[in-house]
C-alpha atoms as a PDB file:
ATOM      1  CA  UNK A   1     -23.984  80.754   9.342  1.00  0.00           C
ATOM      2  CA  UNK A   2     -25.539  77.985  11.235  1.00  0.00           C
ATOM      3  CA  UNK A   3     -26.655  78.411  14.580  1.00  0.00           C
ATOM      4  CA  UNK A   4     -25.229  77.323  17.854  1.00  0.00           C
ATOM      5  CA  UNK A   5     -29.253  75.342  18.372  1.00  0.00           C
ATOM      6  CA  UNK A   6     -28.271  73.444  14.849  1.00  0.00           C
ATOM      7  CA  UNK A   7     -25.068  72.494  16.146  1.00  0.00           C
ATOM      8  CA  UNK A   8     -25.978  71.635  19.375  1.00  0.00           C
ATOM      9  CA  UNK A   9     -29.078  69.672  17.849  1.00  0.00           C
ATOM     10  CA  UNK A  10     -26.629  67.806  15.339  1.00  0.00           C
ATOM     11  CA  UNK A  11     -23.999  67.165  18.281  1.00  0.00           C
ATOM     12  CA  UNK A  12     -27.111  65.204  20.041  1.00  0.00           C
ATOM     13  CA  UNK A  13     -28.104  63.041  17.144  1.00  0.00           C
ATOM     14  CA  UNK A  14     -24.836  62.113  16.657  1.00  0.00           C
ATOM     15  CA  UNK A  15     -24.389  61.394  20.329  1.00  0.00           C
ATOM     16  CA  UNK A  16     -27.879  59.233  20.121  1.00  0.00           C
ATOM     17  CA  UNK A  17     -26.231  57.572  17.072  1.00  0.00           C
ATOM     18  CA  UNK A  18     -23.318  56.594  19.062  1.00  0.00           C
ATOM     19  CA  UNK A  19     -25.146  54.565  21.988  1.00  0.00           C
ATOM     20  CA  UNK A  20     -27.374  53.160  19.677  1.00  0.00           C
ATOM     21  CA  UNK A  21     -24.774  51.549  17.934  1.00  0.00           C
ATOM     22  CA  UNK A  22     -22.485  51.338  20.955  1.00  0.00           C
ATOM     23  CA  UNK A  23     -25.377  49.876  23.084  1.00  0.00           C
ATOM     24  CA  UNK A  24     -24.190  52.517  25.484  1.00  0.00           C
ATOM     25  CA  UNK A  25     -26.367  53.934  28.252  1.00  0.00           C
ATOM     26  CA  UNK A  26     -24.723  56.679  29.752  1.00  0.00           C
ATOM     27  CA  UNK A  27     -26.060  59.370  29.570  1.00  0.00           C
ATOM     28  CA  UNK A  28     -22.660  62.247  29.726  1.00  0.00           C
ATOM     29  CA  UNK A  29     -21.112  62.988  26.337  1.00  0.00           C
ATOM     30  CA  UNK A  30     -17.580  62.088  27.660  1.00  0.00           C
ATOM     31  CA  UNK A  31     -19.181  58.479  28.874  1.00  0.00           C
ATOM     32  CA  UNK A  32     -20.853  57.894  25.735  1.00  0.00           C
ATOM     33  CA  UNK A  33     -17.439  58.684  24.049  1.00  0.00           C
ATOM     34  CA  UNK A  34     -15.711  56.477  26.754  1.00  0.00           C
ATOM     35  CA  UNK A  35     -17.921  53.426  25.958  1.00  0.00           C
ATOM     36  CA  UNK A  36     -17.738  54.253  22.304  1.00  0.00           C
ATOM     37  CA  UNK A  37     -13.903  53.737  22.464  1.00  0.00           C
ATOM     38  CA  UNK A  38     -14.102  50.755  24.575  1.00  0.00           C
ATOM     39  CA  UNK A  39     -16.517  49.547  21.796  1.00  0.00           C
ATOM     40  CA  UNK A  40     -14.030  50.079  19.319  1.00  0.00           C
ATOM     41  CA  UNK A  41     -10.992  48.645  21.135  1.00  0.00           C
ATOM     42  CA  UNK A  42     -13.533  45.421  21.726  1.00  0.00           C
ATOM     43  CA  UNK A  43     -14.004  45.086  17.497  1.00  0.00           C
ATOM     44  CA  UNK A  44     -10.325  45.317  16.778  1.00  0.00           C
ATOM     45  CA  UNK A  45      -9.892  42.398  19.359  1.00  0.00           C
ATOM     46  CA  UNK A  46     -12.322  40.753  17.837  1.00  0.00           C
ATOM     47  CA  UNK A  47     -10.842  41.490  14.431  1.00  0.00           C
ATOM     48  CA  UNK A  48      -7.391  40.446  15.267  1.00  0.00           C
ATOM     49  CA  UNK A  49      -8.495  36.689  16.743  1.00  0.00           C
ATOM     50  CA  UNK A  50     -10.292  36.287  13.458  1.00  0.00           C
ATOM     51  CA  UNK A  51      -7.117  37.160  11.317  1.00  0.00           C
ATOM     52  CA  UNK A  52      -5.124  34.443  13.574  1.00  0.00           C
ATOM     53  CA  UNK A  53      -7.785  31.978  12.595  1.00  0.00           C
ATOM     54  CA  UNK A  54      -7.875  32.636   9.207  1.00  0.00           C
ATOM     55  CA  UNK A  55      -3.907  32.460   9.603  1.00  0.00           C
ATOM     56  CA  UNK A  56      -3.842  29.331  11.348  1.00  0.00           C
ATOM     57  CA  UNK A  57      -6.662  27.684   8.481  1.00  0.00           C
ATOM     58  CA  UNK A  58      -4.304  28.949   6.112  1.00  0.00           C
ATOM     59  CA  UNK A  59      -1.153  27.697   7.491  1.00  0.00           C
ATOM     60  CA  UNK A  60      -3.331  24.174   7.860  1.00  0.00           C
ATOM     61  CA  UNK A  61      -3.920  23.907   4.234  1.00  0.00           C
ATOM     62  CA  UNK A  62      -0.239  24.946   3.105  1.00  0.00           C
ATOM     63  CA  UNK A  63       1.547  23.171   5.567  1.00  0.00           C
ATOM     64  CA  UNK A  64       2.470  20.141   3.791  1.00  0.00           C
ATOM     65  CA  UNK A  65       4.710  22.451   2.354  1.00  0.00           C
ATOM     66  CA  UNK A  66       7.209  22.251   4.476  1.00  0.00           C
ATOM     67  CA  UNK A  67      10.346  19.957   4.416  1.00  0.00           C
ATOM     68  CA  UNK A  68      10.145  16.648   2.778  1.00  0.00           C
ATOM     69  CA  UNK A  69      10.015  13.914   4.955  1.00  0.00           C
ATOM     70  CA  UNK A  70      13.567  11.990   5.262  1.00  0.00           C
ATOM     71  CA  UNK A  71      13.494   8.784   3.583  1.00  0.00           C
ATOM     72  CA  UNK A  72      16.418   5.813   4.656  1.00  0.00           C
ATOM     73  CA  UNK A  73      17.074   2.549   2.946  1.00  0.00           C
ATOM     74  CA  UNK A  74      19.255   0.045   4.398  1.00  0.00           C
ATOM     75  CA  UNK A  75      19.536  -3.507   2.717  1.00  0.00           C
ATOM     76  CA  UNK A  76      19.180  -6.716   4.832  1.00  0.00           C
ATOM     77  CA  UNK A  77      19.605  -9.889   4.144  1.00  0.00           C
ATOM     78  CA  UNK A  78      17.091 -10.594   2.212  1.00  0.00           C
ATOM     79  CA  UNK A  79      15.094  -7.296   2.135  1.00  0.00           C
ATOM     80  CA  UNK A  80      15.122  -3.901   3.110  1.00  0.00           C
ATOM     81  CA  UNK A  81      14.771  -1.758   6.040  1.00  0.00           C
ATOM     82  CA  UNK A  82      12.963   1.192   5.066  1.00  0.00           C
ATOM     83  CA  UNK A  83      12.653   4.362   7.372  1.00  0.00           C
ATOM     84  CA  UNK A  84      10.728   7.307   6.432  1.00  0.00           C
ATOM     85  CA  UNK A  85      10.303  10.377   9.447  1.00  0.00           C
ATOM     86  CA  UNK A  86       8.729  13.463   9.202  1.00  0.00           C
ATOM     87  CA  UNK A  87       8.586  16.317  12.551  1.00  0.00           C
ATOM     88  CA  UNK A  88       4.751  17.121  11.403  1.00  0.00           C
ATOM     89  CA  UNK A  89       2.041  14.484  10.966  1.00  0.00           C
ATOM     90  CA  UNK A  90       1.900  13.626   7.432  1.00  0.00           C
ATOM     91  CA  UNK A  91      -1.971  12.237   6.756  1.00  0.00           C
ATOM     92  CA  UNK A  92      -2.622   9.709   3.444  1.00  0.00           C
ATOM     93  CA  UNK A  93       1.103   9.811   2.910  1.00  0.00           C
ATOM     94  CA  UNK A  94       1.447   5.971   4.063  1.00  0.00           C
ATOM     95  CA  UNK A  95      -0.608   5.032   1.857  1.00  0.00           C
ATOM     96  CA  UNK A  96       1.808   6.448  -1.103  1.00  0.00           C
ATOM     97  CA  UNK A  97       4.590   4.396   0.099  1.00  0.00           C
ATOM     98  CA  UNK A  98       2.815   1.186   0.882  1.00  0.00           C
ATOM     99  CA  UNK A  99       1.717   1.813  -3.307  1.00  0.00           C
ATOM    100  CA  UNK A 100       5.120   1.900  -4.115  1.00  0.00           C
ATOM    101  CA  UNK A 101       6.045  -0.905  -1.943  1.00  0.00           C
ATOM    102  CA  UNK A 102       3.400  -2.614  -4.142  1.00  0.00           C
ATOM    103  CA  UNK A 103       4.812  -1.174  -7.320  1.00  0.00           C
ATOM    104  CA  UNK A 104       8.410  -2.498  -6.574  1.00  0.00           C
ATOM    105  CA  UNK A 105       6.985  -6.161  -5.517  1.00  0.00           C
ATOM    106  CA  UNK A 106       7.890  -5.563  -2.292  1.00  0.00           C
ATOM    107  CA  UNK A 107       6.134  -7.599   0.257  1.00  0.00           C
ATOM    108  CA  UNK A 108       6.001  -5.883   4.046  1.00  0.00           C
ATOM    109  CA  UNK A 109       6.311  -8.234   6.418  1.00  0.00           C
ATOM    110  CA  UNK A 110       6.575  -6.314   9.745  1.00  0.00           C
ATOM    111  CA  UNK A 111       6.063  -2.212   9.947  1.00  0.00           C
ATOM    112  CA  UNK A 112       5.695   0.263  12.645  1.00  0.00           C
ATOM    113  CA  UNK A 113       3.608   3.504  11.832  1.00  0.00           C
ATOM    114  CA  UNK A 114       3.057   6.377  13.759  1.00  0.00           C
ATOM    115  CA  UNK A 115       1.161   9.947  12.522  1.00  0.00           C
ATOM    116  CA  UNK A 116      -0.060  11.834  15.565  1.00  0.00           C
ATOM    117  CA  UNK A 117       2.373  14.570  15.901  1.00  0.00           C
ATOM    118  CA  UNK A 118       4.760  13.481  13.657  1.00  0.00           C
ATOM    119  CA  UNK A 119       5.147  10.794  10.923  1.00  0.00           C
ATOM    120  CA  UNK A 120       7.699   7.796  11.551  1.00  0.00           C
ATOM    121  CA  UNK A 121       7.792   4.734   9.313  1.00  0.00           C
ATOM    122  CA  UNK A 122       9.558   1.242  10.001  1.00  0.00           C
ATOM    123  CA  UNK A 123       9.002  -1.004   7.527  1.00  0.00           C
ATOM    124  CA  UNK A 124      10.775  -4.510   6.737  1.00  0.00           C
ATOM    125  CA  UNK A 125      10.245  -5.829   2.944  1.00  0.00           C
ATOM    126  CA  UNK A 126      11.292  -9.035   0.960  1.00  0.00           C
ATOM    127  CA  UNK A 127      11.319  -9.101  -2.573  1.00  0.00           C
ATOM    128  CA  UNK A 128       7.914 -11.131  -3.752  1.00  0.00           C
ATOM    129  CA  UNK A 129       9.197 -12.246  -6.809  1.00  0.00           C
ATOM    130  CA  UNK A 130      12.906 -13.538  -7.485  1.00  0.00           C
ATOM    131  CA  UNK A 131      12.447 -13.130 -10.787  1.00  0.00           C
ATOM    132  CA  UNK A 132      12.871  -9.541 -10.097  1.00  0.00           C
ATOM    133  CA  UNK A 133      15.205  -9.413  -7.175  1.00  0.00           C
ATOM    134  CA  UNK A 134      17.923  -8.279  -9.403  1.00  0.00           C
ATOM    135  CA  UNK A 135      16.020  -5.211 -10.364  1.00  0.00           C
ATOM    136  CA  UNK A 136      15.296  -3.722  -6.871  1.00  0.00           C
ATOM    137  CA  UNK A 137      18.296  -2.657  -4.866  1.00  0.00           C
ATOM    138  CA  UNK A 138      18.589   0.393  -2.304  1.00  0.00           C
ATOM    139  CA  UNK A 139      18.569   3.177  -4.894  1.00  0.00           C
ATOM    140  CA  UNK A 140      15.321   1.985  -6.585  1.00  0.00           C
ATOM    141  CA  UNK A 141      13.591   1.433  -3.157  1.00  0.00           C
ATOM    142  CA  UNK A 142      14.487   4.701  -2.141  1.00  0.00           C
ATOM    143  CA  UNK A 143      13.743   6.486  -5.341  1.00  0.00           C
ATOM    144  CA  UNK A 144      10.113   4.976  -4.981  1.00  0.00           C
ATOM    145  CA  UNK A 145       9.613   6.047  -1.794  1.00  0.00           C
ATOM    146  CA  UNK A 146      11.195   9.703  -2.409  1.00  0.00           C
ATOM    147  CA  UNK A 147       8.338   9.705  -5.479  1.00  0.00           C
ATOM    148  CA  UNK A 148       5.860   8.378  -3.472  1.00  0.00           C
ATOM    149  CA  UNK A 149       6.292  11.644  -0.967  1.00  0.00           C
ATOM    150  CA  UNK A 150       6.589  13.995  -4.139  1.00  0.00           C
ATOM    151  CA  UNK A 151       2.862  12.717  -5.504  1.00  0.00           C
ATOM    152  CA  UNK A 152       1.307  12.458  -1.915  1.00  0.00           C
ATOM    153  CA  UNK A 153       2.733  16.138  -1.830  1.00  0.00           C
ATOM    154  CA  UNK A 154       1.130  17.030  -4.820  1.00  0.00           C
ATOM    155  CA  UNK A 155      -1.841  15.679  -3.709  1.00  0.00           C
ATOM    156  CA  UNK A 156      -2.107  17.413  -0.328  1.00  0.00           C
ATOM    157  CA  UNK A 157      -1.363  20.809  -2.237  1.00  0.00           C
ATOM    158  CA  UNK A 158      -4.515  20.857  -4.046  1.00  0.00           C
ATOM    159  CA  UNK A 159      -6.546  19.347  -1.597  1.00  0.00           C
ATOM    160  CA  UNK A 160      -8.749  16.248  -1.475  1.00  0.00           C
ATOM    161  CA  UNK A 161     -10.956  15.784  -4.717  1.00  0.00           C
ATOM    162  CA  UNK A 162     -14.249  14.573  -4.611  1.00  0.00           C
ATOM    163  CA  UNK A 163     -15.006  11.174  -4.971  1.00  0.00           C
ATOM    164  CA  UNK A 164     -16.209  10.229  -8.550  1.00  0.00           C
ATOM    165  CA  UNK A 165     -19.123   7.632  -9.200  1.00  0.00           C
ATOM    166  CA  UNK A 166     -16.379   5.138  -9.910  1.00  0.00           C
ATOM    167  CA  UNK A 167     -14.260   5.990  -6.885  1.00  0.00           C
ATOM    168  CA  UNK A 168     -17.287   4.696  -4.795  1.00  0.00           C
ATOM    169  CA  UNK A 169     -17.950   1.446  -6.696  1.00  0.00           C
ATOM    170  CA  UNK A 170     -22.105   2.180  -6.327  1.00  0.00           C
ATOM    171  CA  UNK A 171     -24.063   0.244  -8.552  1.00  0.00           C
ATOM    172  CA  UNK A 172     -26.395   2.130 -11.380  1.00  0.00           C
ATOM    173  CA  UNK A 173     -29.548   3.143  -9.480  1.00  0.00           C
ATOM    174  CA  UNK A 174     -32.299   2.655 -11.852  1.00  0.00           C
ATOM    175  CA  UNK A 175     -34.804   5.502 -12.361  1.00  0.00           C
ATOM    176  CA  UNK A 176     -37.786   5.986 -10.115  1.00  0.00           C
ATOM    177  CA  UNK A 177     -41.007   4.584 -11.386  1.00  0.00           C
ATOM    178  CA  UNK A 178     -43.610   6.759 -12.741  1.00  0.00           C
ATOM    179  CA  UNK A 179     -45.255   8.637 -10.503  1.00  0.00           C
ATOM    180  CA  UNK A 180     -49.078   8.417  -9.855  1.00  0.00           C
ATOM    181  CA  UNK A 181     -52.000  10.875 -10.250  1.00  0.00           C
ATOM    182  CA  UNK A 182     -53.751  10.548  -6.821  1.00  0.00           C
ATOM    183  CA  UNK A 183     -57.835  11.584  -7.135  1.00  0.00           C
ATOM    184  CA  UNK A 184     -57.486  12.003 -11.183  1.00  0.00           C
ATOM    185  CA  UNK A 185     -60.346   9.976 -12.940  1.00  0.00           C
ATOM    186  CA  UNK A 186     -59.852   8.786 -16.962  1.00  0.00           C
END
């Protein structure tokens, strides 16, 4: 049977325990217990603003998941009109569509861009090459573009890679000379 003195001397370390870890410096059990719980509602505060972070980083990295951006071809004259809006900003994805502008042999002679909150395209293009005007009509042009926002998707998903050697176009660095013995005699 353990004493009341063992109990009350096990009560107190675990009391001292508390407002050590607490950083509490009352000096009443009930305080102590008071501060202890105030402690504790503090952490799980704490704990609950760093799962909204981690939430929102989350959310940051998956959110080119959402809706595809809505892609509209008109033809003109002697071009196309080509509209491409997003609600959300969609970063890198002009330059997908200006590649498959290229691709097409579509030359952009005015455009209007905007990415800050959202992503809105306005682009007039001409056919570069006559030779291949026959080829490109509204279906193609839009097709590109619709492709264009599938691979930047794609892209976005995994995440940026980093830039290979080649990417970079740096010359070869040659290897550094041979170093020197400083104070060594043959």
């Amino acid at each position: 049977m353990v004493s009341r003195a063992h109990k009350r001397t096990a009560m107190y370390r675990n009391l001292q325990r508390l407002r050590s870890i607490t950083n509490s410096h009352a000096s009443r059990k009930t305080s102590v217990i008071l501060d202890a719980s105030e402690y504790i509602r503090g952490l799980k505060q704490k704990l609950k603003e760093l799962n909204q972070l981690a939430i929102a980083a989350a959310q940051k990295v998956t959110d080119y998941g959402g809706p595809m951006p809505m892609v509209e071809v008109e033809p003109e004259e002697e071009g196309f009109k080509i509209k491409v809006l997003s609600q959300r900003s969609c970063q890198g994805l002009l330059v997908f569509i200006l590649e498959a502008f290229e691709r097409l042999g579509l030359e952009v002679l005015q455009a209007r861009a905007s990415s800050v909150d959202s992503f809105c395209l306005e682009a007039f293009g001409i056919k570069e090459n006559s030779e291949d005007a026959h080829h490109v009509d509204v279906q193609v042009v839009e097709q590109a573009v619709s492709q264009a926002i599938k691979k930047w998707r794609e892209v976005t998903k995994q995440g940026p890679a980093p830039p290979s050697r080649g990417d970079l176009d740096l010359p070869e660095t040659p290897p550094p000379p041979p170093s020197k013995v400083i104070g060594s005699h043959p």
